[in-house]
C-alpha atoms as a PDB file:
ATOM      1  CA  UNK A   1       2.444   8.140 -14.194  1.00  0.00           C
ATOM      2  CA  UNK A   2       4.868   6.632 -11.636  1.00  0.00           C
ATOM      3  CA  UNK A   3       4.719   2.961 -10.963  1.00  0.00           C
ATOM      4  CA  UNK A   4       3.886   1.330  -7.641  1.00  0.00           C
ATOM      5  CA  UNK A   5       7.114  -0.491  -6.701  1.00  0.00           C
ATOM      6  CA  UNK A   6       7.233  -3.045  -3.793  1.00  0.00           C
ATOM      7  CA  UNK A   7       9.900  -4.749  -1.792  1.00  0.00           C
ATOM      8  CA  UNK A   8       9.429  -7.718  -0.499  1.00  0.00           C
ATOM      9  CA  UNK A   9      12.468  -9.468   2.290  1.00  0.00           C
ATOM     10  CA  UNK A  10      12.401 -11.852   4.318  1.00  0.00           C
ATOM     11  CA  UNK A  11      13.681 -11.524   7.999  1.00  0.00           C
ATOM     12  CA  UNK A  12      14.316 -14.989   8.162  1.00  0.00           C
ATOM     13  CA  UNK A  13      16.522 -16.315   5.121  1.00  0.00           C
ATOM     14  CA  UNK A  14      18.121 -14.051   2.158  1.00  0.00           C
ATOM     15  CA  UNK A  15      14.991 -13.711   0.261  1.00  0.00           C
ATOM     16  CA  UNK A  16      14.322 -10.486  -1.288  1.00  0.00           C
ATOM     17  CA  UNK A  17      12.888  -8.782  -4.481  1.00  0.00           C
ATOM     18  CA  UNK A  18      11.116  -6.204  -6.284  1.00  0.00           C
ATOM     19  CA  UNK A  19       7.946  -5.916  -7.719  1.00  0.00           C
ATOM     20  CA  UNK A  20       5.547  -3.175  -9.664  1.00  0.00           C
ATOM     21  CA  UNK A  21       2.287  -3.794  -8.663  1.00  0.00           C
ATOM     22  CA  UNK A  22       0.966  -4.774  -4.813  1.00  0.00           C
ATOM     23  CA  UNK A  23      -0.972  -8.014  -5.936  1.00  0.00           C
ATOM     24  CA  UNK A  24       2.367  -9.780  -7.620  1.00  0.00           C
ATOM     25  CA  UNK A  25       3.912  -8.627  -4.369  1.00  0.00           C
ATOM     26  CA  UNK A  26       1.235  -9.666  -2.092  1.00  0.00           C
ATOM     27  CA  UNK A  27       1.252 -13.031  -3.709  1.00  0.00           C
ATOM     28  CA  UNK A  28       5.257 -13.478  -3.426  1.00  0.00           C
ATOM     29  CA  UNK A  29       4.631 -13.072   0.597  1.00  0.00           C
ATOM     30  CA  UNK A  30       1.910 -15.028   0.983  1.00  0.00           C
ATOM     31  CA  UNK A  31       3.957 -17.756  -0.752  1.00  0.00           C
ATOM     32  CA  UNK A  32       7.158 -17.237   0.741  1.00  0.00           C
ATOM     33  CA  UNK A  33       5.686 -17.210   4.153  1.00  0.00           C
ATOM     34  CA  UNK A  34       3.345 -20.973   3.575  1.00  0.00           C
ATOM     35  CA  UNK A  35       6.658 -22.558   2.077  1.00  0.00           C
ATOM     36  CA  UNK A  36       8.754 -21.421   4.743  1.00  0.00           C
ATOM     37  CA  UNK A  37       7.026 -20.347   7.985  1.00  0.00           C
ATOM     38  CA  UNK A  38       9.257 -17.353   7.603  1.00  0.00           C
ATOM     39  CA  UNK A  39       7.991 -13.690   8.859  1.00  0.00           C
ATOM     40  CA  UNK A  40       7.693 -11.474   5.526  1.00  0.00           C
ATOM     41  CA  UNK A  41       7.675  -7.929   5.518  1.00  0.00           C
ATOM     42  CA  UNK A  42       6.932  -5.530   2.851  1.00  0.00           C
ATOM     43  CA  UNK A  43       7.862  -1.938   2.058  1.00  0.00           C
ATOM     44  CA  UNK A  44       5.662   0.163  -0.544  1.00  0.00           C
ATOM     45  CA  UNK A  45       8.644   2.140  -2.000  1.00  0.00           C
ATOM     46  CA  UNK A  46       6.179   4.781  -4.279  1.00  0.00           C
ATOM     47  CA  UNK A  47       2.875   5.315  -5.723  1.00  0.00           C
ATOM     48  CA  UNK A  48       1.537   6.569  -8.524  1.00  0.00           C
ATOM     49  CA  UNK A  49       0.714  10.619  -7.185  1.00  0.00           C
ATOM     50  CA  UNK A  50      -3.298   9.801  -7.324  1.00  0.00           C
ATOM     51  CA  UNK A  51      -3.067   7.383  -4.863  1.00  0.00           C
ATOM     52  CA  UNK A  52      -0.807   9.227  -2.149  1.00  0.00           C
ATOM     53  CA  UNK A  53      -2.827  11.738  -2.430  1.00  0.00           C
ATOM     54  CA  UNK A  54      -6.326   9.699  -1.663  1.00  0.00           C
ATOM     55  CA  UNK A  55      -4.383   8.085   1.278  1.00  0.00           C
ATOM     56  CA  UNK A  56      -3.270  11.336   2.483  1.00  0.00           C
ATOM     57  CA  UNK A  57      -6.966  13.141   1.848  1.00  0.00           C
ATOM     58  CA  UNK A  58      -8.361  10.028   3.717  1.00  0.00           C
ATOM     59  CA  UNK A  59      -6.119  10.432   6.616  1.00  0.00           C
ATOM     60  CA  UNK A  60      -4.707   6.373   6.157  1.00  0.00           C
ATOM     61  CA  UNK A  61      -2.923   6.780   9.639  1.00  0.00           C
ATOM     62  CA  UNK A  62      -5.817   6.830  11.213  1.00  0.00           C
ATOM     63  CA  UNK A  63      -5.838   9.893  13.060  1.00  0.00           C
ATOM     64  CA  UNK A  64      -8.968  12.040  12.651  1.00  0.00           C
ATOM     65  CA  UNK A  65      -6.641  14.993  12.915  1.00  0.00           C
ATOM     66  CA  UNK A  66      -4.797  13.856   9.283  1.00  0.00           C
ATOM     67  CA  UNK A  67      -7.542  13.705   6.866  1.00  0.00           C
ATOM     68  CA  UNK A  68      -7.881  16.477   4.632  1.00  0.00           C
ATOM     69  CA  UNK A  69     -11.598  17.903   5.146  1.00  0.00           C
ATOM     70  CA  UNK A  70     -11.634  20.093   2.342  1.00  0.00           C
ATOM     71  CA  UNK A  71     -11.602  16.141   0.109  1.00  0.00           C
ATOM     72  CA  UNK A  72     -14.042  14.536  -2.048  1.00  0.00           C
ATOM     73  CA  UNK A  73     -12.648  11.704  -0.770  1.00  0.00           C
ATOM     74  CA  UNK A  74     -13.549  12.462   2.646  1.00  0.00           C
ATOM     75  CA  UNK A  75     -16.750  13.837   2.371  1.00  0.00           C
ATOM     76  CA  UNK A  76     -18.254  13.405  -1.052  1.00  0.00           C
ATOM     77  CA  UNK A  77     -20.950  15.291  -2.371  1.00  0.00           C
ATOM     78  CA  UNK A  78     -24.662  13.312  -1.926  1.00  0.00           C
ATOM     79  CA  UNK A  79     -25.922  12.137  -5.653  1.00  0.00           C
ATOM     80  CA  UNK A  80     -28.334  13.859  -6.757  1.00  0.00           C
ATOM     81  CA  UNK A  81     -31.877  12.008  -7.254  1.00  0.00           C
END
């Protein structure tokens, strides 16, 4: 299974750097950003295949036109009771 990899820069100073998993990642911005006031961005560089593929089933861009119709994800089956 391939590893979520994240890069995190700064557009303000030299900071950059890598990281496997979004919450490490999310952390490193939200603590670069209170220590500095600097603007952080962050670039999801891949995803394990499971998850592009719910995003992409789900239509993530938000366009109705994108999600996959034919998904569980999109329209799951009602439990049976």
């Amino acid at each position: 299974m391939e590893r979520t990899r994240v890069a995190v820069r700064c557009v303000d100073c030299s900071f950059e750097t890598e990281y496997d998993g979004l919450p490490a990642a999310r952390t490193a911005l939200d603590d670069h950003e209170s220590a500095t006031g600097h603007e952080v961005t962050w670039e999801i560089e891949s995803l394990a295949e499971g998850v592009s593929r719910a995003g992409d089933d789900a239509g993530v861009c938000g366009r109705p036109e994108c999600a996959n119709e034919d998904s569980p994800l999109v329209n799951p089956e009602p439990a049976d009771r």
